[in-house]
Protein backbone atom coordinates (compact mmCIF):
# COMPACT_ATOMS: atom_id res chain seq x y z
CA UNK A 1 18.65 -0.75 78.76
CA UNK A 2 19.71 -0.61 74.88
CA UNK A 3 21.77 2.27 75.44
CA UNK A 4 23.69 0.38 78.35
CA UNK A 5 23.95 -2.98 76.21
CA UNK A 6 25.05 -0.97 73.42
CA UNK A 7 28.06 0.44 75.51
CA UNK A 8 29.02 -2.90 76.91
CA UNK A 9 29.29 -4.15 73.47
CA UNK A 10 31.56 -1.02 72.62
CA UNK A 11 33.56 -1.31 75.42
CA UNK A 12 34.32 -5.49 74.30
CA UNK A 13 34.85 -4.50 71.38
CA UNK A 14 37.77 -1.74 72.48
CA UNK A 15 39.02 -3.53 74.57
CA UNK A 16 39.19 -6.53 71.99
CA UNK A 17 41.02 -3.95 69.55
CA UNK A 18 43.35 -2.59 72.10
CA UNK A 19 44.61 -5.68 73.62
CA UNK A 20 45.31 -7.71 70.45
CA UNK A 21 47.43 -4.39 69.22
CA UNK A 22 49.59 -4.59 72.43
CA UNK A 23 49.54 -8.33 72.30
CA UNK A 24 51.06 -8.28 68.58
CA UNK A 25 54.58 -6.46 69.62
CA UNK A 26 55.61 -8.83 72.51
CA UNK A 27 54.51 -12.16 70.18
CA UNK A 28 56.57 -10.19 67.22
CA UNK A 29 59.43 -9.64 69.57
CA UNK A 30 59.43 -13.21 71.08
CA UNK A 31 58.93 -14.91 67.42
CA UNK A 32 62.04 -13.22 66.58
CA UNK A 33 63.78 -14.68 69.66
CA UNK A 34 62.98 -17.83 69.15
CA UNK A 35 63.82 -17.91 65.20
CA UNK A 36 67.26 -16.32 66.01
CA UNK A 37 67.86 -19.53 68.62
CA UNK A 38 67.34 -21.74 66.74
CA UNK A 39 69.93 -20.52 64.43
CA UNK A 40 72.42 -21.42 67.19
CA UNK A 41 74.56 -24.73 66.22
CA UNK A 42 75.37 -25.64 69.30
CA UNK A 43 71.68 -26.54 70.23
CA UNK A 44 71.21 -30.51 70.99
CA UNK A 45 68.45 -31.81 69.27
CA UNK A 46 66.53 -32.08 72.53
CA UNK A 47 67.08 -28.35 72.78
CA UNK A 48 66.09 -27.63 69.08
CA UNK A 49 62.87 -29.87 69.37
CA UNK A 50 61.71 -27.60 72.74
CA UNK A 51 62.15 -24.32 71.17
CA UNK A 52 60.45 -25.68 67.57
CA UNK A 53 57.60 -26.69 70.18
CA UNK A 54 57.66 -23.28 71.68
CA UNK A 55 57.72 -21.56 68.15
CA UNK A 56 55.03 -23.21 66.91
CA UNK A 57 52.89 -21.65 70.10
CA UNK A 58 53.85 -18.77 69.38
CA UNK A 59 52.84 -18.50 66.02
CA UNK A 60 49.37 -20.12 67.26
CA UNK A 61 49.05 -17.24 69.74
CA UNK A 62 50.10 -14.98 67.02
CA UNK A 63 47.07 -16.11 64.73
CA UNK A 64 44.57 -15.88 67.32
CA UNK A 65 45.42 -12.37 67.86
CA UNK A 66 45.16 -11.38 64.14
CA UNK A 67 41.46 -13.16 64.40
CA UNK A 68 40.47 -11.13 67.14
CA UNK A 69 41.71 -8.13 65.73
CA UNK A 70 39.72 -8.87 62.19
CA UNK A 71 36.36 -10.25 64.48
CA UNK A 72 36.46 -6.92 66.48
CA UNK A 73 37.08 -4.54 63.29
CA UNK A 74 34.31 -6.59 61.50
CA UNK A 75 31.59 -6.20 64.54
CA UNK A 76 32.84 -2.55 64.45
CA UNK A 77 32.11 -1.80 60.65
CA UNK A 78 36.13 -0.67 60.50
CA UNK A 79 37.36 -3.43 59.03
CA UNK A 80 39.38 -2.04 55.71
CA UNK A 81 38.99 -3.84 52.26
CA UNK A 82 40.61 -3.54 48.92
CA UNK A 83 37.84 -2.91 46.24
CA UNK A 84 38.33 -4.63 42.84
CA UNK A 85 37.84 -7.21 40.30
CA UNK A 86 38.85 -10.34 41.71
CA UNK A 87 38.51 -13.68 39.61
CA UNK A 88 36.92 -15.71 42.19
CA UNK A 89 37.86 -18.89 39.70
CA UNK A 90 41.31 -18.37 40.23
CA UNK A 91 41.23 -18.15 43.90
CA UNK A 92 39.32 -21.82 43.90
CA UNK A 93 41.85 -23.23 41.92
CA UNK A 94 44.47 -22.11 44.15
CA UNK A 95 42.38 -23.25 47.46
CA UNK A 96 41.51 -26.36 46.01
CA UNK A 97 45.25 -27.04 45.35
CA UNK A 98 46.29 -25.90 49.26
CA UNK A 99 43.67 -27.84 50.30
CA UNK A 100 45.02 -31.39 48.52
CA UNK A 101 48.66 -30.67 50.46
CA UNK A 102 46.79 -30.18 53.93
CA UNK A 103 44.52 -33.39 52.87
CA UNK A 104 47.44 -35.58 51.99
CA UNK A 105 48.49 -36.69 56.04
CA UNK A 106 44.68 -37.77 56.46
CA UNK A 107 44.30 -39.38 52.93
CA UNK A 108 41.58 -37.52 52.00
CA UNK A 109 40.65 -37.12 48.67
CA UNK A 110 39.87 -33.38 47.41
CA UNK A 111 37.53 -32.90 44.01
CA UNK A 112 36.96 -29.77 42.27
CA UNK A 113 33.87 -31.13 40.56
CA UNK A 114 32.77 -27.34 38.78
CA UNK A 115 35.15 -23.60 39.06
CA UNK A 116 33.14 -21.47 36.74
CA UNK A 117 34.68 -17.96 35.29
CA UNK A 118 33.33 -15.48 37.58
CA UNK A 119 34.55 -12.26 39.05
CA UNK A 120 33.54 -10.42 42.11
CA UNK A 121 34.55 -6.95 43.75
CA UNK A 122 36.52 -7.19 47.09
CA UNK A 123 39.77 -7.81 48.40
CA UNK A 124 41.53 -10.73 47.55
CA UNK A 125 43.92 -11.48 50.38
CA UNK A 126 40.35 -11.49 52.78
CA UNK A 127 38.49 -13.60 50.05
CA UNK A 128 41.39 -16.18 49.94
CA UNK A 129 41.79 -15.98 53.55
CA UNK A 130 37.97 -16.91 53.66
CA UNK A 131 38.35 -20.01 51.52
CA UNK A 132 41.35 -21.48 53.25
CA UNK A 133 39.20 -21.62 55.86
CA UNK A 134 36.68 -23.33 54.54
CA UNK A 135 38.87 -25.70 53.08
CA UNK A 136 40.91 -26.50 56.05
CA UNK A 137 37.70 -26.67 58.07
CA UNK A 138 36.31 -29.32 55.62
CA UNK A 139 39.50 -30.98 55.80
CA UNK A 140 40.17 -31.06 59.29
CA UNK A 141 36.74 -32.41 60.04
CA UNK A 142 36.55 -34.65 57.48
CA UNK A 143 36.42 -38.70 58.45
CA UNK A 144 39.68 -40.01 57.58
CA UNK A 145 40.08 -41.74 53.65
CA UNK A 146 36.98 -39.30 53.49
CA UNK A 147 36.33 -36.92 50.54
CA UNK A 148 36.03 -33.07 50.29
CA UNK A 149 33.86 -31.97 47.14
CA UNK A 150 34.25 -28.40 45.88
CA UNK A 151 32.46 -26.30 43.24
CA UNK A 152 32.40 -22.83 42.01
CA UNK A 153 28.81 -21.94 40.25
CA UNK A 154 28.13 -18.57 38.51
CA UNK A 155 24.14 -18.27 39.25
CA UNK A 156 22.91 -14.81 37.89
CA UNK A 157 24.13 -11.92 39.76
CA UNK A 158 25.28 -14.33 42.27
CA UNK A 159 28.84 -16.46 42.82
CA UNK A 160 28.09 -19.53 44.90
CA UNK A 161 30.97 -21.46 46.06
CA UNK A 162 30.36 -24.86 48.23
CA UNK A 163 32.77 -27.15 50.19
CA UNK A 164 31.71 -30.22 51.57
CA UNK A 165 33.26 -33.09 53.53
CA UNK A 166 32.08 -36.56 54.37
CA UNK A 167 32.15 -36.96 58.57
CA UNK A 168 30.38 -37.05 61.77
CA UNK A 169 28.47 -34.21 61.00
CA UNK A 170 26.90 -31.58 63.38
CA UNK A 171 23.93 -32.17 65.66
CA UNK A 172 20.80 -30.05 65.53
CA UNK A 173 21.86 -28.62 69.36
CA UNK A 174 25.92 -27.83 67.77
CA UNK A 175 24.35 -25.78 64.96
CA UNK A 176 23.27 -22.32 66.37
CA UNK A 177 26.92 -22.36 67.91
CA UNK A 178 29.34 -22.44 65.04
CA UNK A 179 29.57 -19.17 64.25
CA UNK A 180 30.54 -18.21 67.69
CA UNK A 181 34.59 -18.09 68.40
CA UNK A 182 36.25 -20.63 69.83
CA UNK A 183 32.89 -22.55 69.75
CA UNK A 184 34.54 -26.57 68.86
CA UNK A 185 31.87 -29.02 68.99
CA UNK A 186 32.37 -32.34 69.93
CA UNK A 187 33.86 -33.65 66.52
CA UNK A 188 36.46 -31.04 66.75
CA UNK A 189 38.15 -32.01 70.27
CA UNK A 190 40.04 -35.11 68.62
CA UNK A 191 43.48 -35.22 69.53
CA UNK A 192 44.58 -34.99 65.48
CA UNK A 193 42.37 -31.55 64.87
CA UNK A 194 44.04 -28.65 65.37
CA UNK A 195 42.64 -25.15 66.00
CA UNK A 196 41.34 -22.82 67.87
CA UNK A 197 37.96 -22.14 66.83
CA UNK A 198 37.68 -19.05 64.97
CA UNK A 199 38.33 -19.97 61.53
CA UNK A 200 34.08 -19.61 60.72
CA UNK A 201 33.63 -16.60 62.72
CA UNK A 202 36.08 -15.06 60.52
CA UNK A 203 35.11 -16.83 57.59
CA UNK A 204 31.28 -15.15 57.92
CA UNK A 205 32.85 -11.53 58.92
CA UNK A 206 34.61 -11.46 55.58
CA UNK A 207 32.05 -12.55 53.92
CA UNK A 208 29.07 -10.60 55.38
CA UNK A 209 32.01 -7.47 54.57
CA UNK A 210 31.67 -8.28 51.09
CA UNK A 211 28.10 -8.05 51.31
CA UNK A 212 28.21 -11.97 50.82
CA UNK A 213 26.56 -14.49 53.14
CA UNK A 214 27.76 -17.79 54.60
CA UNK A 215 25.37 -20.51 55.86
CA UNK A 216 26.61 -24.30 57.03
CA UNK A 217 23.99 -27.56 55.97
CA UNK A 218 25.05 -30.58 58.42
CA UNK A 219 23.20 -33.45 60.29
CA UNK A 220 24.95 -36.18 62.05
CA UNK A 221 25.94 -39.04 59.51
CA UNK A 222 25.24 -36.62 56.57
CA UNK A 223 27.50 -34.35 54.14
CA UNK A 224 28.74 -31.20 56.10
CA UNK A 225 28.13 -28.56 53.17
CA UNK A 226 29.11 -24.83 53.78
CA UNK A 227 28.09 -22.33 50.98
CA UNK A 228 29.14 -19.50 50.23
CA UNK A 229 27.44 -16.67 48.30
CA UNK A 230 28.56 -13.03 46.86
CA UNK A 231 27.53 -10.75 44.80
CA UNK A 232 28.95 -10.98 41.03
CA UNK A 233 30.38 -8.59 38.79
CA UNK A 234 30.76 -8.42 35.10
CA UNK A 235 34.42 -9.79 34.03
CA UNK A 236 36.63 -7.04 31.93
């Protein structure tokens, strides 16, 4: 019975990994379609608003491709990272300044209460791509003229980094679920959050890849806190 579970899972997981790679060329051909379009000057506005519409779903289809290609390399063990000294400070500062621009429609207000000097080994396009999500996840789900509290600690060997937002929260039967894609609790399904439900599945496969770990704190009516935790390195 292992052996046959085990080869189901394999066979998802191939099939995951080939159909987002033939997926990627038709999206790739069609984005370029569409941008070349909407070059056109004769378009009417109501012509120009229909393929901006159509654009912007193609992009979204294009995204959730890329995060089932990363989920299915991750659950594979072939998902390929740069390896070196990345100032994890730096990174904050530049999340924590995205994340004020994406707060700014919902009038949220964004702290960076701490951003300690600390450096970790990994790659840094994976490790900013994990804490946009975070961000945007705190964001999105935040109650509006709520607040989203960052900080960067360095604890011994460890870098902790934690995002929290002020909201609805999670319930206790939501919680087991949020690491699975395209799980959206009941929070997520307002009309104003966008998504698709993937953005913490990938954030945990990057981090588990950097031999990090990623756990989420929430109870309805409380802070939502996610923390994040990897391994530190000495700075050079």
């Amino acid at each position: 019975m292992t052996a046959r579970l085990d080869a189901s899972f394999q066979r998802i997981r191939e099939f995951t990994l080939h159909a987002s790679h033939e997926l990627k060329t038709p999206l790739t051909v069609l984005h370029g379609e569409m941008e070349t379009a909407l070059n056109d000057a004769a378009l009417s506005s109501a012509q120009r608003e229909q393929l901006s519409s159509q654009l912007d779903e193609i992009q979204r289809l294009a995204r959730i491709v890329d995060g089932l290609t990363l989920l299915a390399k991750a659950d594979a063990a072939q998902l390929q990272l740069a390896r070196e000294p990345i100032p994890l400070h730096e990174l904050v500062r530049e999340i924590f300044a995205d994340a004020q621009i994406l707060a700014q429609s919902r009038g949220v207000q964004i702290s960076l209460r701490e951003c300690a000097d600390t450096v970790v080994i990994g790659d840094r396009h994976r490790l900013r791509q994990l804490l946009l999500n975070l961000a945007d996840n705190a964001v999105k789900y935040c109650e509006p003229q709520g607040r989203v509290l960052m900080e960067l600690h360095a604890e011994d060997a460890v870098a902790k980094f934690t995002v929290a937002n002020t909201g609805p929260g999670i319930s206790p039967a939501q919680m087991p679920h949020i690491f699975e894609p395209f799980f959206r609790g009941d929070a997520s399904h307002r009309r104003d959050v966008d998504g698709c439900g993937l953005g913490l599945s990938i954030a945990r496969s990057i981090a588990v890849a950097h031999l990090g770990e990623l756990r989420v704190e929430s109870a309805p009516g409380e802070l939502t806190i996610a923390t994040l935790q990897l391994p530190r390195t000495a700075a050079k």
